[in-house]
N, C-alpha and C. Protein backbone atom coordinates (compact mmCIF):
# COMPACT_ATOMS: atom_id res chain seq x y z
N UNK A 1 0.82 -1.19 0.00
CA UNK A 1 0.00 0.00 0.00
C UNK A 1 0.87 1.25 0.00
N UNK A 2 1.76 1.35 0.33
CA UNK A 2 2.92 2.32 0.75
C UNK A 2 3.45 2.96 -0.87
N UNK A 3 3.98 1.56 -1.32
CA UNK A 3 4.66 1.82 -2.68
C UNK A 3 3.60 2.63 -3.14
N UNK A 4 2.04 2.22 -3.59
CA UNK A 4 1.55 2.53 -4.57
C UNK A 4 1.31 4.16 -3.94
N UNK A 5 0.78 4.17 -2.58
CA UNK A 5 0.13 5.93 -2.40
C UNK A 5 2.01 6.48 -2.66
N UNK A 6 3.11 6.66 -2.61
CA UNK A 6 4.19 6.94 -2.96
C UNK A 6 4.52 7.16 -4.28
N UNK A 7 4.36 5.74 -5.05
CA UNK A 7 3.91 6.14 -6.31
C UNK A 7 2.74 7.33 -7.20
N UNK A 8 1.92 7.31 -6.75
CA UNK A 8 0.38 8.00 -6.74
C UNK A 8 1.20 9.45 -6.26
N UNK A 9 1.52 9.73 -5.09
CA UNK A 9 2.50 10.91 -4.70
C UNK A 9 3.28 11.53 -5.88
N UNK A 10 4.17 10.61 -6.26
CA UNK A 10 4.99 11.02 -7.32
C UNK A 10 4.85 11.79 -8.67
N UNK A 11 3.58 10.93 -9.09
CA UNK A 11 2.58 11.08 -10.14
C UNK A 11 1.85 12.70 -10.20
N UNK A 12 1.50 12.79 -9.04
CA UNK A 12 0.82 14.46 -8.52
C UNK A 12 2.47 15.17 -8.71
N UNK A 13 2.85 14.79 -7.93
CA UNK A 13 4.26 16.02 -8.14
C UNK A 13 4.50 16.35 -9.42
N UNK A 14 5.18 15.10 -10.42
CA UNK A 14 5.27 15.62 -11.79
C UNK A 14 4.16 16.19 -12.09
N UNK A 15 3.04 15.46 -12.36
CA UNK A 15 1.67 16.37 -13.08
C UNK A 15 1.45 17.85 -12.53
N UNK A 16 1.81 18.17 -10.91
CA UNK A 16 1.93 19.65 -10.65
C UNK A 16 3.05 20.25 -11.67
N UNK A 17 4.16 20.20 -11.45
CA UNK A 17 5.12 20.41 -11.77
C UNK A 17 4.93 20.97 -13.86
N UNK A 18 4.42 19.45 -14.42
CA UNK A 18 3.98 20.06 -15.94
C UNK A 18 3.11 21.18 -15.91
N UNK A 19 1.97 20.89 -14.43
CA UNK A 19 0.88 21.89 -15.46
C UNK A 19 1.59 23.41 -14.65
N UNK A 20 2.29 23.50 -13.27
CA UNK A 20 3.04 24.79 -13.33
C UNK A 20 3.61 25.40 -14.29
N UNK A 21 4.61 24.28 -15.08
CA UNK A 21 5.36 24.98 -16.17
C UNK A 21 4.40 25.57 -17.77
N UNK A 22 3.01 25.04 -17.74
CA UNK A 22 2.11 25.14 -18.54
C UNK A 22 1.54 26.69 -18.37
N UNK A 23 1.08 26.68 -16.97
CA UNK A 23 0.49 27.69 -17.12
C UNK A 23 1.87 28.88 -16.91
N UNK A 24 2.70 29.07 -16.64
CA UNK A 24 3.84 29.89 -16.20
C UNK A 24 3.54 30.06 -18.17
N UNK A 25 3.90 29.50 -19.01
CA UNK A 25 4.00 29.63 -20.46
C UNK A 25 3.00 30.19 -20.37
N UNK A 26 1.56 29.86 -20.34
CA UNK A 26 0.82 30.97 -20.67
C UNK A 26 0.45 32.05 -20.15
N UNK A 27 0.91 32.12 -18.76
CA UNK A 27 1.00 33.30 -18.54
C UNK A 27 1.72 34.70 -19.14
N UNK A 28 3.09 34.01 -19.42
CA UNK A 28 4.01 34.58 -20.42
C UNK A 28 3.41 35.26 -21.69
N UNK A 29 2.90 34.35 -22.16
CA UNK A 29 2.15 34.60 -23.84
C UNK A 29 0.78 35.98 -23.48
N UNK A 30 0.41 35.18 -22.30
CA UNK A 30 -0.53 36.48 -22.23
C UNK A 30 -0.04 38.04 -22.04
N UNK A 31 0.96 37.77 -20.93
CA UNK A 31 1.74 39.22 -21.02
C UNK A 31 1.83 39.83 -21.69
N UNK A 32 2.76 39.28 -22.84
CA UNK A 32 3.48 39.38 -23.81
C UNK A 32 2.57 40.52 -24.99
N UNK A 33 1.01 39.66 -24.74
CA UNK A 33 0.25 39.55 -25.82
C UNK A 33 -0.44 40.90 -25.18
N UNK A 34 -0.97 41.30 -24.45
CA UNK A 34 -0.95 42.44 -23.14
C UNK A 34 -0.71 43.95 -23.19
N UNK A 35 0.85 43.42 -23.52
CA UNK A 35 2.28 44.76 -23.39
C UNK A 35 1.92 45.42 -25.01
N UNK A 36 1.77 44.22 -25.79
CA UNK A 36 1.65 44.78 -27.21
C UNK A 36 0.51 45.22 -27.59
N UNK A 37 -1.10 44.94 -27.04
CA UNK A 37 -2.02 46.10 -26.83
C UNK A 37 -1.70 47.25 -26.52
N UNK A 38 -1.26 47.14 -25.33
CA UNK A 38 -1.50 48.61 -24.62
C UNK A 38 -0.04 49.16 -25.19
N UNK A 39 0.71 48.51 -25.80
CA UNK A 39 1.61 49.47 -26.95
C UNK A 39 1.31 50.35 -28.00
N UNK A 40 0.25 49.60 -28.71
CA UNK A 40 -0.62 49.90 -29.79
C UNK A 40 -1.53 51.01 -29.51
N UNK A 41 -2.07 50.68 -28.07
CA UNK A 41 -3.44 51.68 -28.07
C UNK A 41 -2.54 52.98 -27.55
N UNK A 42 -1.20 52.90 -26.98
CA UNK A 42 -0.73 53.93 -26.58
C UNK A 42 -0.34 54.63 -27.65
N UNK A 43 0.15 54.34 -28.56
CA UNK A 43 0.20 54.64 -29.89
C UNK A 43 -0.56 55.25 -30.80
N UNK A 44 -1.97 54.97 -31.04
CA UNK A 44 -3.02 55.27 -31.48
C UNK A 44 -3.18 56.36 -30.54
N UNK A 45 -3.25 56.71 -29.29
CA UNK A 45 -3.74 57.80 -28.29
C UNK A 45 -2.76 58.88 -28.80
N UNK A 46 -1.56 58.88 -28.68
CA UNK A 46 -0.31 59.94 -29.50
C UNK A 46 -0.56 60.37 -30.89
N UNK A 47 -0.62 58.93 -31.79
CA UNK A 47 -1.21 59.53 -32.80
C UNK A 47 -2.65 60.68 -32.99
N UNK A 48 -3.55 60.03 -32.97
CA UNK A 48 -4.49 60.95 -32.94
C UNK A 48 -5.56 60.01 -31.85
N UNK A 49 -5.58 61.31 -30.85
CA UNK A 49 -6.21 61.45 -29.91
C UNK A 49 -8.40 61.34 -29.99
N UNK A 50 -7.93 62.45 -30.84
CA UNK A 50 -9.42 62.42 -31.23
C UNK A 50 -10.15 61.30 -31.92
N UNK A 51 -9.55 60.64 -32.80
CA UNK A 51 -10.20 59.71 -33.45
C UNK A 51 -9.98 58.49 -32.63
N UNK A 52 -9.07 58.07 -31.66
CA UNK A 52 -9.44 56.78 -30.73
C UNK A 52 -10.55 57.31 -29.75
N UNK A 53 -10.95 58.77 -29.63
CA UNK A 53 -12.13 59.23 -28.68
C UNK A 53 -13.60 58.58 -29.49
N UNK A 54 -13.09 58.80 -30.56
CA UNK A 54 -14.78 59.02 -31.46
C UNK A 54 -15.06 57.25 -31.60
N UNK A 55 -13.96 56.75 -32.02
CA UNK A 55 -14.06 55.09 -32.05
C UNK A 55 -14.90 54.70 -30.82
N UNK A 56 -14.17 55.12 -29.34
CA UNK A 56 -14.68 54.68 -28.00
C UNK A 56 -16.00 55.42 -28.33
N UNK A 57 -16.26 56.07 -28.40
CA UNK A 57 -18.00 56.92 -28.15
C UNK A 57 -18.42 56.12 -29.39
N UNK A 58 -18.70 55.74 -30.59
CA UNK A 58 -19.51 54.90 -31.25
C UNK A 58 -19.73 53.78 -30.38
N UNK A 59 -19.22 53.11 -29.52
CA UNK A 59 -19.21 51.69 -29.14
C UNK A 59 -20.36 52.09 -28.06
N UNK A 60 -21.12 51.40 -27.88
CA UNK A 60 -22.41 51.49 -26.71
C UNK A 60 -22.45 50.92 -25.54
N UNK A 61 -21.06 50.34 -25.60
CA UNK A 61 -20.63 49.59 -24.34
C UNK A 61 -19.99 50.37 -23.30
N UNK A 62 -19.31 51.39 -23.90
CA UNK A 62 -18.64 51.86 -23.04
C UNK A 62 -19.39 52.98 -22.60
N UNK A 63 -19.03 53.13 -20.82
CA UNK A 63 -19.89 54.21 -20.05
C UNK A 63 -19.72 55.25 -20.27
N UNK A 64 -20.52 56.34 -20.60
CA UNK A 64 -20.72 57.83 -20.93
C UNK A 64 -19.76 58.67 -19.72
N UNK A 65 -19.67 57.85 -18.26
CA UNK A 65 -19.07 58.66 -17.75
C UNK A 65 -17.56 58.37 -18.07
N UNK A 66 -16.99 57.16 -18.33
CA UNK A 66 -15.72 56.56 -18.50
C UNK A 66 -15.26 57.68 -19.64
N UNK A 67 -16.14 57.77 -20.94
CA UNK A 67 -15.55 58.74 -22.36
C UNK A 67 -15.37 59.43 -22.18
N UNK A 68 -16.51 60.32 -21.12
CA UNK A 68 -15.84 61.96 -20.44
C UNK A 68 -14.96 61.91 -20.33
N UNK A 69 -14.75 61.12 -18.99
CA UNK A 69 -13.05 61.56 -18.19
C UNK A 69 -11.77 60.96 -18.72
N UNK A 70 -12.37 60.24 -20.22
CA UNK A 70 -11.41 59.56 -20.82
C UNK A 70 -11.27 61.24 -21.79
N UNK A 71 -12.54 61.81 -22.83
CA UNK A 71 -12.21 63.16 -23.18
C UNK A 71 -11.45 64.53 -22.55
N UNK A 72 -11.61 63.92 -20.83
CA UNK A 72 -10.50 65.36 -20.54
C UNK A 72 -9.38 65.05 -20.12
N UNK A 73 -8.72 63.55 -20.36
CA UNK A 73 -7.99 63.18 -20.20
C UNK A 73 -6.66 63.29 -21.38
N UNK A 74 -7.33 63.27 -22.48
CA UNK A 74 -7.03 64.08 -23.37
C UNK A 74 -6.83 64.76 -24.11
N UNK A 75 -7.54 66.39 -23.05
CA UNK A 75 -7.37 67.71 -23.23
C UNK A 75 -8.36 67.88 -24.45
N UNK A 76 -9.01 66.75 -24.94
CA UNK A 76 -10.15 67.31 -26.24
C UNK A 76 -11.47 68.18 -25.57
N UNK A 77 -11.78 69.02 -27.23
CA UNK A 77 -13.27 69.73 -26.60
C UNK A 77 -14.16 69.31 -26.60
C-alpha cells in the first residue's frame, strides 16, 4: 500500500510540476500579448487622440461617464 500511495505521490508532483510549467508559459504569452495592446493603443492615443475618442463613443458599451473623463484626459473639446 505504501509503494503505490508513494507512487500516486509522485505522479501528482510531476503532473503539478507540468501543469506549473504550462500555465507559467501561458502566462508569459498572455503578457506578452498584453504589453503589445497597450503598446498599440498607446500609440493610437499619441497619434491621434481624437479619433481613438470618437471610435470609443460609437461603441455602446462603453460608459458615458468613462468617455468623459477619458475626453478630458485628453485635453479634447
Amino acid at each position: 500500500m505504501t509503494g503505490f500511495v508513494k507512487l500516486d505521490s509522485s505522479f501528482f508532483a510531476f503532473a503539478g510540476r507540468v501543469a506549473g510549467s504550462v500555465a507559467t508559459a501561458k502566462a508569459e504569452k498572455e503578457a506578452k500579448r498584453f504589453v503589445k495592446i497597450v503598446a498599440r493603443a498607446s500609440r493610437a492615443i499619441d497619434e491621434s487622440p481624437a479619433h481613438v475618442h470618437e471610435q470609443l463613443r460609437q461603441r455602446p458599451d462603453v460608459p458615458q461617464g468613462d468617455l468623459e473623463e477619458f475626453r478630458q484626459l485628453l485635453r479634447l473639446p
